[in-house]
N, C-alpha and C. Protein backbone atom coordinates (compact mmCIF):
# COMPACT_ATOMS: atom_id res chain seq x y z
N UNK A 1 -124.42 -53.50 -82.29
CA UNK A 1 -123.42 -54.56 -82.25
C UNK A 1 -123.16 -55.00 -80.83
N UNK A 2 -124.08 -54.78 -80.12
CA UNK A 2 -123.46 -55.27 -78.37
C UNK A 2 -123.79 -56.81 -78.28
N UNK A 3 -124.75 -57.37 -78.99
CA UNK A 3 -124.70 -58.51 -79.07
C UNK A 3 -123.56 -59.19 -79.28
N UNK A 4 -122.94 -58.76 -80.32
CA UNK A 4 -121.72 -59.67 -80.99
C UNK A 4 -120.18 -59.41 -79.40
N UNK A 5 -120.26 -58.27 -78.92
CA UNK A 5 -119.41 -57.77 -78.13
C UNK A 5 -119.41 -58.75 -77.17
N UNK A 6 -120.78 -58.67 -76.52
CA UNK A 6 -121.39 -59.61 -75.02
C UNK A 6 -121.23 -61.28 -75.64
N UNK A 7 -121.55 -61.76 -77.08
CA UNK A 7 -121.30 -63.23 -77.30
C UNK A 7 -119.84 -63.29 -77.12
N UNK A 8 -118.69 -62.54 -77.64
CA UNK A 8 -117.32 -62.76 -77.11
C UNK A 8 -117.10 -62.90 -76.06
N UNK A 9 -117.68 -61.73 -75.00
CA UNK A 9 -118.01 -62.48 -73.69
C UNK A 9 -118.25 -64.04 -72.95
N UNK A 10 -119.02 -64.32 -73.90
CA UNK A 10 -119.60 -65.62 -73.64
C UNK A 10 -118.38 -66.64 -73.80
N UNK A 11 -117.73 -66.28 -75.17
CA UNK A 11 -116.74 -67.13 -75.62
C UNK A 11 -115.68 -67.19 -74.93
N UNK A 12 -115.57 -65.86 -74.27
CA UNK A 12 -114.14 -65.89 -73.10
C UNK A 12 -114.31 -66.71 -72.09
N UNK A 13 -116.19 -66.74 -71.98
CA UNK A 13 -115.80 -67.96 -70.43
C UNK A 13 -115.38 -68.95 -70.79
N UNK A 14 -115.92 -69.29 -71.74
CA UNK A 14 -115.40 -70.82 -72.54
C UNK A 14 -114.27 -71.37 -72.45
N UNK A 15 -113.63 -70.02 -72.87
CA UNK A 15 -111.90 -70.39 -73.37
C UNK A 15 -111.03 -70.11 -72.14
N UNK A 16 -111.84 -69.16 -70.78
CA UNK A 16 -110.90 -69.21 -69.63
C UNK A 16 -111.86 -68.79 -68.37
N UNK A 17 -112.78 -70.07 -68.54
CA UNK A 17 -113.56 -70.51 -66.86
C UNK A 17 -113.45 -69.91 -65.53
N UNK A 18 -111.89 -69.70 -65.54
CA UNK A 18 -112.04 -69.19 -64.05
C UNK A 18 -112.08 -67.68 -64.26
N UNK A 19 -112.12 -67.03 -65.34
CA UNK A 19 -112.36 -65.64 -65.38
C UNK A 19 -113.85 -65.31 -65.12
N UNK A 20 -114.10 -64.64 -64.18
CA UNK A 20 -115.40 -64.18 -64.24
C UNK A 20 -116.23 -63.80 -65.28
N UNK A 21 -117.87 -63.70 -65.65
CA UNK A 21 -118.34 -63.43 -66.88
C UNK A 21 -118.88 -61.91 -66.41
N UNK A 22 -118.69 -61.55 -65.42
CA UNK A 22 -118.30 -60.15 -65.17
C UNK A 22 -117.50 -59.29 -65.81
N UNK A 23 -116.37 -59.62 -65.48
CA UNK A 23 -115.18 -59.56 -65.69
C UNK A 23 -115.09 -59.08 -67.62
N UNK A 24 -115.48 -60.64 -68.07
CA UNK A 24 -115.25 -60.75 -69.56
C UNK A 24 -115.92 -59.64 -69.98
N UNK A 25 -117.27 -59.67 -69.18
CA UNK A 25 -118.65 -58.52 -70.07
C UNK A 25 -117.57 -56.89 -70.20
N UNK A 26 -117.56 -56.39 -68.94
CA UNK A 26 -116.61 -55.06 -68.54
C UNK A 26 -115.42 -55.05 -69.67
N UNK A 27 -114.66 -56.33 -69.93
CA UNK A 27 -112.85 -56.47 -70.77
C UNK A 27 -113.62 -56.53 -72.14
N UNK A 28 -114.94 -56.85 -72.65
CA UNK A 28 -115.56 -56.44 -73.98
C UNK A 28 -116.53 -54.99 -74.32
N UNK A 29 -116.58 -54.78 -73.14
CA UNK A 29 -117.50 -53.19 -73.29
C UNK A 29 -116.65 -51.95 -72.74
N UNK A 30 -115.78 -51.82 -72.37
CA UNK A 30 -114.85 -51.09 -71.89
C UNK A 30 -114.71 -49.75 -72.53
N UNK A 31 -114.84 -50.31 -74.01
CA UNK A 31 -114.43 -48.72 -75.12
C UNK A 31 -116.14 -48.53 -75.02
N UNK A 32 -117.20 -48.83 -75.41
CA UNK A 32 -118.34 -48.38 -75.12
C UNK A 32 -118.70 -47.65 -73.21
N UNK A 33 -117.42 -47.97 -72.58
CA UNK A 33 -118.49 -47.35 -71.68
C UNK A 33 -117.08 -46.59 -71.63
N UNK A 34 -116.18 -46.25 -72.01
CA UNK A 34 -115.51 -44.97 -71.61
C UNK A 34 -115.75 -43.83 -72.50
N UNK A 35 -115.97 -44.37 -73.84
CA UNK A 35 -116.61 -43.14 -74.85
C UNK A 35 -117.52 -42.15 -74.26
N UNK A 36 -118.67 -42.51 -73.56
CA UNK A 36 -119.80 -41.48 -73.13
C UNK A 36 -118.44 -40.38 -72.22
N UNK A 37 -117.87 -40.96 -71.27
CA UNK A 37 -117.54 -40.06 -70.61
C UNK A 37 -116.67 -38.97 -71.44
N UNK A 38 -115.68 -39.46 -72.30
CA UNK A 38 -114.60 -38.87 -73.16
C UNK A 38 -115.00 -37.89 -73.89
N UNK A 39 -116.75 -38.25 -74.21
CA UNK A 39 -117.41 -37.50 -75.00
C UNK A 39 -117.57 -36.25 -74.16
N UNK A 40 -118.15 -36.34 -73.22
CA UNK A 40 -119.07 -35.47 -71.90
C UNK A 40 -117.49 -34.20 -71.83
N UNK A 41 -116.48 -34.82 -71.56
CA UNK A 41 -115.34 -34.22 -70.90
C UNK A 41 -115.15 -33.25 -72.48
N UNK A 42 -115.20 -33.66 -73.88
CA UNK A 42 -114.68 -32.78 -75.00
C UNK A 42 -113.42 -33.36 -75.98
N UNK A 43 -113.00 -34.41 -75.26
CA UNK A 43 -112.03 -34.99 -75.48
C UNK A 43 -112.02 -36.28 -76.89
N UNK A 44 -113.45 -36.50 -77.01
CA UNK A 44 -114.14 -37.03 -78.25
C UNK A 44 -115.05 -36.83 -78.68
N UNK A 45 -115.06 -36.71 -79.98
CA UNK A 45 -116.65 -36.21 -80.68
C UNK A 45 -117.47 -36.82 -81.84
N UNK A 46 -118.76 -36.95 -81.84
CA UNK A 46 -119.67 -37.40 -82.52
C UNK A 46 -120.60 -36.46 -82.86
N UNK A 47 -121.29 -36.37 -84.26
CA UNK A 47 -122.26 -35.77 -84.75
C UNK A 47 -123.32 -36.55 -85.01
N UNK A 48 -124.57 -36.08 -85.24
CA UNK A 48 -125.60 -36.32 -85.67
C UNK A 48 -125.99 -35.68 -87.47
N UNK A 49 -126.15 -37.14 -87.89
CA UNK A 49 -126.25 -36.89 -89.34
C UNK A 49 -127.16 -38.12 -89.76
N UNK A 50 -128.81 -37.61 -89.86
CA UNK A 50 -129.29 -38.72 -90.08
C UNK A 50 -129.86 -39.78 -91.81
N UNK A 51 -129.66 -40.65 -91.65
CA UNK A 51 -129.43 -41.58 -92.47
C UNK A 51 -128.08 -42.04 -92.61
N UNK A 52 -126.96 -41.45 -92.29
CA UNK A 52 -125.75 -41.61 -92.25
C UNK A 52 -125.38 -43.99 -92.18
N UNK A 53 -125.84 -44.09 -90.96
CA UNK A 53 -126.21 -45.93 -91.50
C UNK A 53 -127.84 -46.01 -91.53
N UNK A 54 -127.80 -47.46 -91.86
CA UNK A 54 -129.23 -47.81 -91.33
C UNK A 54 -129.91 -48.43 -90.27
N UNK A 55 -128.62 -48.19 -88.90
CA UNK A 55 -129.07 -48.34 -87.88
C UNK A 55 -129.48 -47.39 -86.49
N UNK A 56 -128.27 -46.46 -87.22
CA UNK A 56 -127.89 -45.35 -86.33
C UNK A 56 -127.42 -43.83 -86.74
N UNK A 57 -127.92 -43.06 -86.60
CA UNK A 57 -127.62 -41.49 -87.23
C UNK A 57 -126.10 -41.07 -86.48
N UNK A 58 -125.63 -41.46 -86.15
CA UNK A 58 -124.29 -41.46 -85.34
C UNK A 58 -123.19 -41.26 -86.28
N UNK A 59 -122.20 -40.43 -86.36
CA UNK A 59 -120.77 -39.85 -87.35
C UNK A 59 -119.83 -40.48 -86.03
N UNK A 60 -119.40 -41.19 -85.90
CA UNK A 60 -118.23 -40.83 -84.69
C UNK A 60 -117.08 -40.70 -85.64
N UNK A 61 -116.56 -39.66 -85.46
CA UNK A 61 -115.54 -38.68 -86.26
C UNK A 61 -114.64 -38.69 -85.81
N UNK A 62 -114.41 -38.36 -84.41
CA UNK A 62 -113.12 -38.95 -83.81
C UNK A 62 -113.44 -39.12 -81.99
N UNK A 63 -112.70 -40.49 -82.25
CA UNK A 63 -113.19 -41.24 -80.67
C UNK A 63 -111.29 -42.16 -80.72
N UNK A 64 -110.35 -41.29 -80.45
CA UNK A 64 -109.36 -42.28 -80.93
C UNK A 64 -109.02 -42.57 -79.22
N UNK A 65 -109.44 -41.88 -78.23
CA UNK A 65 -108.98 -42.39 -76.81
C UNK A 65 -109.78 -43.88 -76.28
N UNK A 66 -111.39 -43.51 -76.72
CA UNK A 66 -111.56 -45.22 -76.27
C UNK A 66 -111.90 -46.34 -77.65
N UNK A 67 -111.25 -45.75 -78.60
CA UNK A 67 -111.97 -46.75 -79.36
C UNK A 67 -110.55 -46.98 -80.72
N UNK A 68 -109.83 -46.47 -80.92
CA UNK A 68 -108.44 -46.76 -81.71
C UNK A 68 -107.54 -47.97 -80.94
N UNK A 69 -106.85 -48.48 -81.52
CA UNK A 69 -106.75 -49.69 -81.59
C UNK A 69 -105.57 -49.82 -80.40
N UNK A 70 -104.61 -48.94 -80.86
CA UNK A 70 -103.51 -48.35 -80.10
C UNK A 70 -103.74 -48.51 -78.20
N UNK A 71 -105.07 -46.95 -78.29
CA UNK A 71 -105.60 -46.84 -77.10
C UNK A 71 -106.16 -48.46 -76.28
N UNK A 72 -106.58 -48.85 -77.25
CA UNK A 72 -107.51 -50.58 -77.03
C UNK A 72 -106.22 -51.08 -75.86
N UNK A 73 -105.41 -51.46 -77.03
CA UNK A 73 -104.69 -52.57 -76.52
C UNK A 73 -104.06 -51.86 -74.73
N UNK A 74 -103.45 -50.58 -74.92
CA UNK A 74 -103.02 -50.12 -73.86
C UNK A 74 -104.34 -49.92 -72.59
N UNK A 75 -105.73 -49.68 -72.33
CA UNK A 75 -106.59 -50.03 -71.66
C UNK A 75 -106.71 -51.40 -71.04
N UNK A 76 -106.79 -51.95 -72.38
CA UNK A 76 -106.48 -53.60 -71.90
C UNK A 76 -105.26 -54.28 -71.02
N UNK A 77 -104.40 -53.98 -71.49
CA UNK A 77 -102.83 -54.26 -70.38
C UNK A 77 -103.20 -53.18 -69.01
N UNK A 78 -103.49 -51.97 -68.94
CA UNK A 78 -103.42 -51.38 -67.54
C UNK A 78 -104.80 -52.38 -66.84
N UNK A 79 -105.71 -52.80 -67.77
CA UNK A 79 -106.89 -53.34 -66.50
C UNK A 79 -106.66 -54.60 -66.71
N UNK A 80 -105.46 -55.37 -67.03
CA UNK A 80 -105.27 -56.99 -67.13
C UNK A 80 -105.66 -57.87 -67.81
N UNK A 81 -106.72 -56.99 -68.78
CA UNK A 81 -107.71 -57.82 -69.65
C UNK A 81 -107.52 -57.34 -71.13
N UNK A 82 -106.50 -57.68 -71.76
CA UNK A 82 -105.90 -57.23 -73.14
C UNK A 82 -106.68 -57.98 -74.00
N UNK A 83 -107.04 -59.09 -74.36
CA UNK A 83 -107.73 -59.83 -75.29
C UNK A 83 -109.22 -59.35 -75.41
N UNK A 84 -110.14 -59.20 -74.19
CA UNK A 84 -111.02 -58.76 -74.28
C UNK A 84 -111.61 -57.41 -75.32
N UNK A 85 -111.20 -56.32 -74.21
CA UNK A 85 -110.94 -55.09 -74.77
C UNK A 85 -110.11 -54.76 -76.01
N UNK A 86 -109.49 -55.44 -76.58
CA UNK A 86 -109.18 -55.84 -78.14
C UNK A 86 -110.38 -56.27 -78.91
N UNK A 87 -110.48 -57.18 -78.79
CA UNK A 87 -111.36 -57.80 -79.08
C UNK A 87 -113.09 -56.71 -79.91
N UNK A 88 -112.97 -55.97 -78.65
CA UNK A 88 -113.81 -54.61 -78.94
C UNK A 88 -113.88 -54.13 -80.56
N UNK A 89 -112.28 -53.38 -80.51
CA UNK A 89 -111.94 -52.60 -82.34
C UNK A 89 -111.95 -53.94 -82.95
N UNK A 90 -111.79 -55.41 -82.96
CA UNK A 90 -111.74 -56.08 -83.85
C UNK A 90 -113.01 -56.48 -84.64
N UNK A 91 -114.40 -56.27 -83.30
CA UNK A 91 -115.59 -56.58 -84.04
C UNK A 91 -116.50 -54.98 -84.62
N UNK A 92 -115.98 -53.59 -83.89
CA UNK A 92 -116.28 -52.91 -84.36
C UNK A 92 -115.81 -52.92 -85.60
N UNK A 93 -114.52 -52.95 -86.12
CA UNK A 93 -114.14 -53.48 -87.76
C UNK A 93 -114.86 -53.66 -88.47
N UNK A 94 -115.30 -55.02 -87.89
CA UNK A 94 -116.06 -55.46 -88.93
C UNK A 94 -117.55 -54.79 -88.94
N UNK A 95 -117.96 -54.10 -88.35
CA UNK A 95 -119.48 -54.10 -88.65
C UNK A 95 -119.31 -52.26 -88.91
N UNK A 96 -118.45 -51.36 -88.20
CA UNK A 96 -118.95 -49.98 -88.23
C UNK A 96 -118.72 -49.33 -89.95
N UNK A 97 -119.19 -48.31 -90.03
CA UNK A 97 -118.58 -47.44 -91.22
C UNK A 97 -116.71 -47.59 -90.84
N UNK A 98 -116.45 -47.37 -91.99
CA UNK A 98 -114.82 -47.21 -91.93
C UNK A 98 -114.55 -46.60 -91.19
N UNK A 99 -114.31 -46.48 -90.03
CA UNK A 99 -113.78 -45.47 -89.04
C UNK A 99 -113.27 -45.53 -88.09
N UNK A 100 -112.95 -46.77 -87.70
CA UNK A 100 -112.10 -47.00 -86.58
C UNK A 100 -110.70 -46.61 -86.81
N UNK A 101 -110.00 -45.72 -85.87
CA UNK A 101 -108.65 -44.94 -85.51
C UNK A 101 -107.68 -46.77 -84.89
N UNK A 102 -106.88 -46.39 -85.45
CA UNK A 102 -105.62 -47.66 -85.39
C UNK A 102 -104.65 -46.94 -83.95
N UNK A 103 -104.91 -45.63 -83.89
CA UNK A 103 -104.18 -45.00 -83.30
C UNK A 103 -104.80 -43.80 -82.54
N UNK A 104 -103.73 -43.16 -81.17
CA UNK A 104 -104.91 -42.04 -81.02
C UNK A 104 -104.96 -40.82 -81.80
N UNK A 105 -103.62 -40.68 -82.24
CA UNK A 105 -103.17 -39.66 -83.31
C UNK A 105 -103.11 -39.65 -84.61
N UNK A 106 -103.64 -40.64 -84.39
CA UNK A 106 -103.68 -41.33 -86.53
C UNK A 106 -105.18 -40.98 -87.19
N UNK A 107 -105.24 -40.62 -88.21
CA UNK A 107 -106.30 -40.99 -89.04
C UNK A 107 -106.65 -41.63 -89.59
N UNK A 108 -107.82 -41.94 -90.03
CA UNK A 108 -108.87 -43.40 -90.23
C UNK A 108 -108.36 -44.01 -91.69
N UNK A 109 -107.95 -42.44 -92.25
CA UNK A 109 -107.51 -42.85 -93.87
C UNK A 109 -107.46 -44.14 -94.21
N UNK A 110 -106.31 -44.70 -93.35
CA UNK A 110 -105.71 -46.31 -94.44
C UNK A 110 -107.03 -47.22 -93.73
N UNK A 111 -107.07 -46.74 -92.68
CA UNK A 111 -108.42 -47.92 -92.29
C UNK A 111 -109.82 -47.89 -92.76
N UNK A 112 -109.68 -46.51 -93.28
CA UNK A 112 -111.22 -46.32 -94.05
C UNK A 112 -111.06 -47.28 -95.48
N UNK A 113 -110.18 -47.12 -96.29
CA UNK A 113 -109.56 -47.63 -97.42
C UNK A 113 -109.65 -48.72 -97.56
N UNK A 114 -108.80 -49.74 -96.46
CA UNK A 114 -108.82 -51.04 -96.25
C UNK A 114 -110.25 -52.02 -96.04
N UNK A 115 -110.80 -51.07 -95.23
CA UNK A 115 -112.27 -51.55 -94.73
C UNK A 115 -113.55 -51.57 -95.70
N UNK A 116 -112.89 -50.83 -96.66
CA UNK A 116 -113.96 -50.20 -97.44
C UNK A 116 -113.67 -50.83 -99.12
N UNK A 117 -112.78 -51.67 -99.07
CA UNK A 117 -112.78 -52.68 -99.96
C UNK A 117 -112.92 -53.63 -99.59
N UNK A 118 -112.56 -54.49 -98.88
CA UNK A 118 -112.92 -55.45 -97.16
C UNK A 118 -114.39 -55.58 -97.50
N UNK A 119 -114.67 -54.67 -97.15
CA UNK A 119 -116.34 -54.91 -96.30
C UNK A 119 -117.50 -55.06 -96.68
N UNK A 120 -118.13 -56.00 -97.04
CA UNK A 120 -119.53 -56.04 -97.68
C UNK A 120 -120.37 -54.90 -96.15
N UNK A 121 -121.86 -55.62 -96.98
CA UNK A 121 -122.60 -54.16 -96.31
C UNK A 121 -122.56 -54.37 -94.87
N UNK A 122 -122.96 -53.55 -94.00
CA UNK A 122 -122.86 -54.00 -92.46
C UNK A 122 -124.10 -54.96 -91.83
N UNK A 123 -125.09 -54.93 -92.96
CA UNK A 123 -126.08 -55.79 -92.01
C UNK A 123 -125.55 -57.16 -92.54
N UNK A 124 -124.70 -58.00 -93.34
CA UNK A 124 -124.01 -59.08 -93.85
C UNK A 124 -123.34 -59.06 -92.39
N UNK A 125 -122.74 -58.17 -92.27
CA UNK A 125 -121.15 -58.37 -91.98
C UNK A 125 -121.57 -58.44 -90.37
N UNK A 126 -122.85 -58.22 -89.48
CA UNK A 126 -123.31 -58.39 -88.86
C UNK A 126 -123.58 -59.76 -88.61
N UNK A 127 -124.25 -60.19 -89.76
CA UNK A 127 -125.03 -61.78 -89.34
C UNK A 127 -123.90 -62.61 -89.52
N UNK A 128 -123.07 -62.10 -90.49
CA UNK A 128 -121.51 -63.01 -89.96
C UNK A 128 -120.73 -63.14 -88.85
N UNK A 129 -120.42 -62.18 -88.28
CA UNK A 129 -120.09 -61.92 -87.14
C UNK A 129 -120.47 -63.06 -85.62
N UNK A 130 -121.95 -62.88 -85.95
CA UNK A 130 -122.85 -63.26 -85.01
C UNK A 130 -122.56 -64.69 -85.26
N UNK A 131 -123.25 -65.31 -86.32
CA UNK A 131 -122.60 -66.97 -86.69
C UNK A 131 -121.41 -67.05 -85.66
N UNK A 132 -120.09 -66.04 -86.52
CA UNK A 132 -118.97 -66.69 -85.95
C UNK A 132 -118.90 -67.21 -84.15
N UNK A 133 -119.64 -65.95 -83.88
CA UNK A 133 -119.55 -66.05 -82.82
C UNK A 133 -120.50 -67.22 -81.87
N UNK A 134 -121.21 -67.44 -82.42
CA UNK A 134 -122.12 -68.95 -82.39
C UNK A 134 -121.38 -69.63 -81.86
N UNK A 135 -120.65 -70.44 -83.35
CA UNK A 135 -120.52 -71.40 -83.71
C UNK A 135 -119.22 -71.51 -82.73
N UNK A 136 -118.53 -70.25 -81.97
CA UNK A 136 -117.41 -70.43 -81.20
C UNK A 136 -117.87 -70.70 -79.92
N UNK A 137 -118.95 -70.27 -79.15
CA UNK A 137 -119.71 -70.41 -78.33
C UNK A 137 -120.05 -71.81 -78.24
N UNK A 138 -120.84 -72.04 -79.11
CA UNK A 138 -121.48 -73.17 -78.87
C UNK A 138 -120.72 -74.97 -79.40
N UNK A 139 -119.63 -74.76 -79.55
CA UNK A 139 -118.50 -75.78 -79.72
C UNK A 139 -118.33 -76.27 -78.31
């Protein structure tokens, strides 16, 4: 899904020019690049379970410091770039297994639930995504 992440990127220059596309790339990848470390330190964890999707053998089981919604928004206000780094859990939503944490202390429960009536399959919910993000781009 870094495509869809980096086209929001794109869309932020759109919608605010004088922000660097630096800037935007870093305020949309932010929870992807603090996870590795969070992971490294013990502080978040992922298994290996393969077939688990059909893109990636990846469980992330619990990642609620860079990737819950809670954590999101508060990353985003300390580095100035709240929409961006939002932006992040909003497209992981849509495309991951049910599992995005709303919170850092919360469980996925209601979001697994929600998502999981919500959600057609992820390679759909992918090429939707991507459109959207097109068609916002390229306006």
């Amino acid at each position: 899904m870094f495509i869809g992440h980096f086209g929001l990127g794109f869309a932020g220059k759109k919608a605010a020019p004088s922000v660097s596309l630096g800037t935007l790339f870093l305020s949309v990848q932010l929870a992807d690049g603090l996870w590795p470390l969070f992971l490294v330190l013990g502080l978040e964890h992922v298994r290996i379970v393969p077939g688990i999707t059909k893109l990636s053998p990846f469980d992330f089981y619990n990642y609620p410091i860079s990737h819950s919604l809670v954590a999101l928004l508060g990353w985003g206000i300390a580095a100035g770039i709240a929409a961006g780094v939002v932006s992040h859990w909003v497209l992981d939503f849509a495309v991951h297994r049910p599992d995005m944490p709303v919170a850092p202390a919360g469980k996925t429960g209601a979001i697994r639930a929600l998502s999981t009536r919500l959600a057609p399959r992820q390679s759909h919910q992918s090429r939707l995504s991507h459109r959207l993000l097109l068609r916002i781009y390229c306006q």
